[in-house]
Protein backbone atom coordinates (compact mmCIF):
# COMPACT_ATOMS: atom_id res chain seq x y z
CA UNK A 1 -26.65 33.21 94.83
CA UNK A 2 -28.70 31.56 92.15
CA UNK A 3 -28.25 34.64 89.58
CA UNK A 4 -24.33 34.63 90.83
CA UNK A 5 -24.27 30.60 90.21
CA UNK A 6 -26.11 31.46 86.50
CA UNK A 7 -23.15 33.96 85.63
CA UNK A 8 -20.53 32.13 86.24
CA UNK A 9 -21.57 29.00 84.08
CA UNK A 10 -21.65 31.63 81.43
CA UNK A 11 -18.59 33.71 81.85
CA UNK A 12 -16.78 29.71 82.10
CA UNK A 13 -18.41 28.92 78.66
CA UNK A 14 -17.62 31.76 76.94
CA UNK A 15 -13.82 31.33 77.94
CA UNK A 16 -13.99 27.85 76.68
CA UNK A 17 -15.30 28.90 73.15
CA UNK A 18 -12.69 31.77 72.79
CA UNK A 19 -9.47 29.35 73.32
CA UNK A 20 -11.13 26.03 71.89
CA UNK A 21 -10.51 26.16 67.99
CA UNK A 22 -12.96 25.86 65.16
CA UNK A 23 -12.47 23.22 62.43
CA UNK A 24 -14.50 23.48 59.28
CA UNK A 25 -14.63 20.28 57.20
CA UNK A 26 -12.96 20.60 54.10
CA UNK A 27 -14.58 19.31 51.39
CA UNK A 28 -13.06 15.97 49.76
CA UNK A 29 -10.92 16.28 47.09
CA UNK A 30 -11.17 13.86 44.25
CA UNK A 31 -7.78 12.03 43.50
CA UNK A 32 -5.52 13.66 41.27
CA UNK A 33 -5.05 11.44 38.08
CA UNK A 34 -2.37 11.38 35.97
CA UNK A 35 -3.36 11.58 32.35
CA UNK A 36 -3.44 8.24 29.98
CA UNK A 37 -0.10 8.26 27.94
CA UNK A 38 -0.37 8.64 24.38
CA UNK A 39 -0.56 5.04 22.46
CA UNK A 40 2.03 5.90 19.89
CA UNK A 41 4.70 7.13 22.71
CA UNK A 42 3.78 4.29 25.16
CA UNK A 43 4.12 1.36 22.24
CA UNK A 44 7.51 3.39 21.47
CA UNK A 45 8.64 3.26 24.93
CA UNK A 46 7.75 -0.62 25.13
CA UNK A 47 9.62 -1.60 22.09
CA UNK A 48 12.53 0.30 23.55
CA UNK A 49 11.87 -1.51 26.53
CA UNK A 50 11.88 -4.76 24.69
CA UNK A 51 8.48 -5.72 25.15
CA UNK A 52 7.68 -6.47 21.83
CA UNK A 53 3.94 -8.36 22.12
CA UNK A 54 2.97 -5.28 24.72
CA UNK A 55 4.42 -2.89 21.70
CA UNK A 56 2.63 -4.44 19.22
CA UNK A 57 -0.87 -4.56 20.99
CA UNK A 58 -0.82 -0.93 22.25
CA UNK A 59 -0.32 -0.53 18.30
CA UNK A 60 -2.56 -2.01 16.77
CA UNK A 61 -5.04 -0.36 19.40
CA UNK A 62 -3.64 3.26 18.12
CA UNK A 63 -4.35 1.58 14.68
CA UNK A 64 -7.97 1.92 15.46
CA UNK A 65 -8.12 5.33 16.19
CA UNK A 66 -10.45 7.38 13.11
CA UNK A 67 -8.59 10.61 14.55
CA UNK A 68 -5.36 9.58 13.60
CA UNK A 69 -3.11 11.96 11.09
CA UNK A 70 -1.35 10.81 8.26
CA UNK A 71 1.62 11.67 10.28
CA UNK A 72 0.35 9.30 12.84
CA UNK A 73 -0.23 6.43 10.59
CA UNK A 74 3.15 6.24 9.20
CA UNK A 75 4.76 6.24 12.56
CA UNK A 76 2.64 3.11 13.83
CA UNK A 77 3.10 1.41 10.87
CA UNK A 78 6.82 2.13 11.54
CA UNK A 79 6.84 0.96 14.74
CA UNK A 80 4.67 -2.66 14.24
CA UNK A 81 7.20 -3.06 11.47
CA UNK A 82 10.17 -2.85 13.93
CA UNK A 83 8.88 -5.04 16.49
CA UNK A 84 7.22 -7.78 13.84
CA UNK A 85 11.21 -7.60 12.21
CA UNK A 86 12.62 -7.79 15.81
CA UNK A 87 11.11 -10.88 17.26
CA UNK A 88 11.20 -12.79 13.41
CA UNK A 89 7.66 -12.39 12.14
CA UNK A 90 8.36 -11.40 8.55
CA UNK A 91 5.00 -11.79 7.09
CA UNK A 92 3.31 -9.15 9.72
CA UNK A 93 6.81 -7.01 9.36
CA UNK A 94 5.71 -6.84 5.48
CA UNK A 95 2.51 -5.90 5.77
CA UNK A 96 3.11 -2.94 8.00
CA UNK A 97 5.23 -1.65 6.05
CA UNK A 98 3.21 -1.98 3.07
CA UNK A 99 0.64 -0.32 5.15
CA UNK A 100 3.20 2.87 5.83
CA UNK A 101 3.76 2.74 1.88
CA UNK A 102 0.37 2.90 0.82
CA UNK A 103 0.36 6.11 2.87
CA UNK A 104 3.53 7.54 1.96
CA UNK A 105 5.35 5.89 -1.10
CA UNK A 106 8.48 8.01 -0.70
CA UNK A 107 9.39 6.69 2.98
CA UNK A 108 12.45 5.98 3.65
CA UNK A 109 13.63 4.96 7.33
CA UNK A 110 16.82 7.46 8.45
CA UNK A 111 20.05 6.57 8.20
CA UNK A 112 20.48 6.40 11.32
CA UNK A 113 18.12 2.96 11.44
CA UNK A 114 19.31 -0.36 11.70
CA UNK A 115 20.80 -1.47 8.73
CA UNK A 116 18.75 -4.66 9.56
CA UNK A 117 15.57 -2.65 8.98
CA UNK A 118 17.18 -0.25 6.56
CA UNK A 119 17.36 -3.41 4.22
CA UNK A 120 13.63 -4.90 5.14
CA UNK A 121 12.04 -2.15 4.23
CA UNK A 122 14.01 -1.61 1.03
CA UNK A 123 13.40 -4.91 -0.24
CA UNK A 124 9.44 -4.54 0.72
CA UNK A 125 9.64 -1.41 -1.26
CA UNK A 126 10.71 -2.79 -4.65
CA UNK A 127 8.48 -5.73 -4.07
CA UNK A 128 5.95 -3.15 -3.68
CA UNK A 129 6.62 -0.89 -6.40
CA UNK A 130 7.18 -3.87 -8.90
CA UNK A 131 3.51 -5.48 -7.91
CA UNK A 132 2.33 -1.97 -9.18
CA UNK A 133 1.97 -0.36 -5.87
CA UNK A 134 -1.43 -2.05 -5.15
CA UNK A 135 -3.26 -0.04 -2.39
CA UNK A 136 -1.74 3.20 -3.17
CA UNK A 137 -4.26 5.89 -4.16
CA UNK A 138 -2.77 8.70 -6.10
CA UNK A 139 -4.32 11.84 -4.67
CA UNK A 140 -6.19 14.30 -7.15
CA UNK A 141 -4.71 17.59 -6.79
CA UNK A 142 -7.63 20.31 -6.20
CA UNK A 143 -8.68 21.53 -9.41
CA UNK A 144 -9.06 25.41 -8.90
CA UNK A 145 -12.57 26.28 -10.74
CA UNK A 146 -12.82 28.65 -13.64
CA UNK A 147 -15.06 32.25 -13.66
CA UNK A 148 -16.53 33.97 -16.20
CA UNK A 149 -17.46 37.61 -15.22
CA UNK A 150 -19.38 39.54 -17.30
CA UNK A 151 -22.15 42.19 -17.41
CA UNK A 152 -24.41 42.00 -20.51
CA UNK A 153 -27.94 44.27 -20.92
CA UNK A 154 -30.96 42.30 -20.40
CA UNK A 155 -32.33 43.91 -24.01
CA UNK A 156 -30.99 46.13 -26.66
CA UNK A 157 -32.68 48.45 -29.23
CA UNK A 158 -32.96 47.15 -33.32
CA UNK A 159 -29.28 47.49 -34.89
CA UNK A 160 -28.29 48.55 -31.81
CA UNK A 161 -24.51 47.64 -31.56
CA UNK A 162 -22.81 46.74 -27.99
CA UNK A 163 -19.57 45.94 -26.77
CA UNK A 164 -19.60 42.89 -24.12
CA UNK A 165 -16.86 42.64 -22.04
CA UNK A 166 -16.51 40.32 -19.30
CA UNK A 167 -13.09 38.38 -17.37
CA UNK A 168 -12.03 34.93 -17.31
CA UNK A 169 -10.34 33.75 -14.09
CA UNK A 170 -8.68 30.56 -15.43
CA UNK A 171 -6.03 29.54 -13.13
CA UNK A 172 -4.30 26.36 -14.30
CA UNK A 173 -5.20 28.13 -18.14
CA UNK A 174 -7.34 25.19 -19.28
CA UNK A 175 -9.75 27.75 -21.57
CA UNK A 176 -9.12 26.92 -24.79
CA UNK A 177 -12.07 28.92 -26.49
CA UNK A 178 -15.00 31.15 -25.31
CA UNK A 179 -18.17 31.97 -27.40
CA UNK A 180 -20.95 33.86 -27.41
CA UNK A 181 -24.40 32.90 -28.06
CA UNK A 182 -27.06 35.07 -28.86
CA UNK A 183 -30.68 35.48 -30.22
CA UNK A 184 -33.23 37.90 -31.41
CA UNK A 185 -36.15 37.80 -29.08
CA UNK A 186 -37.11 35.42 -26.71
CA UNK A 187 -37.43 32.28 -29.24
CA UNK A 188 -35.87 30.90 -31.68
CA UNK A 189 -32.27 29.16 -32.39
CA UNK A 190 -28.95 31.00 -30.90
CA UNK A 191 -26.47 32.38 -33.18
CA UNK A 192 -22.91 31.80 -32.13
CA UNK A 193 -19.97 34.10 -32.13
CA UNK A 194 -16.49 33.15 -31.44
CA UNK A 195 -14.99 36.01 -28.73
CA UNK A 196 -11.96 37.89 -29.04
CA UNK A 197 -9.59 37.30 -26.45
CA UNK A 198 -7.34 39.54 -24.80
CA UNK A 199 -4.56 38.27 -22.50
């Protein structure tokens, strides 16, 4: 009876396991986060939105970036100047857009602007220009260096005569001369030779 008894305990708790189900904890996931807008669009979207102050605060923050483009620059400059013209402060509006100038001296808002801005920033301009553009920087353009190939013997026999060739790569064509100096044995003052050139 005992080993019948024994059986039947485990034949009922077998049938239990097979028909109760088996949840495995899943593990948390963290909470999906949207990401941060970018501080040029969002201070776009607030002027738009006429919040002016919030505009020009998320601006100024973007302002701060060291990663910003040139690109960038100019279009928060933009913007600060449109909200400092909008709500009447004239002598922020001025600076900004002195700030886009010094960038970019040939700006010019669309056509499609405000004639009310159109006009602000052309009068800032020709204040601008006629102060002497102060701020502006003219960039250097990259000066493209000049090579002199040539192969030459390290020594030459007594009245010995050798032709030296060698190639100039002067892109912007800013060699105006080329000589050659030369010497008989290790001391002594060089002699110099004017070269012929060729092309």
């Amino acid at each position: 009876m005992k080993v019948r008894a024994w059986l039947g305990v485990v034949a009922c708790l077998h049938s239990i396991a097979l028909t109760t189900p088996v949840v495995f904890a899943q593990p948390a996931k963290p909470p999906t986060s949207k990401p941060a807008p970018d501080l040029i669009q969002k201070g776009q979207q607030l002027f738009e939105d006429q919040q002016y102050e919030e505009s020009i605060q998320t601006l100024s923050a973007a302002l701060l970036r060291p990663s910003n483009t040139k690109e960038q620059r100019v279009e928060i400059y933009r913007l600060l100047a449109l909200n400092y013209i909008t709500i009447g402060r004239k002598d922020e509006a001025e600076s900004a857009v002195r700030g886009l100038l010094v960038i970019n001296p040939d700006y010019q808002l669309p056509a499609t602007e405000s004639p009310r801005f159109r006009d602000f920033f052309a009068d800032v301009k020709k204040k601008w220009e006629a102060e002497g553009r102060p701020g502006w920087v003219k960039e250097k353009p990259i000066e493209k260096p000049i090579v002199l190939k040539h192969a030459a013997p390290s020594s030459v026999d007594v009245g010995q005569a050798i032709d030296i060739v060698g190639k100039i790569e002067d892109p912007d064509n800013k060699v105006a001369s080329v000589k050659l100096y030369y010497r008989t044995g290790s001391q002594g003052d060089f002699a110099e030779l004017e070269v012929t050139r060729d092309g």
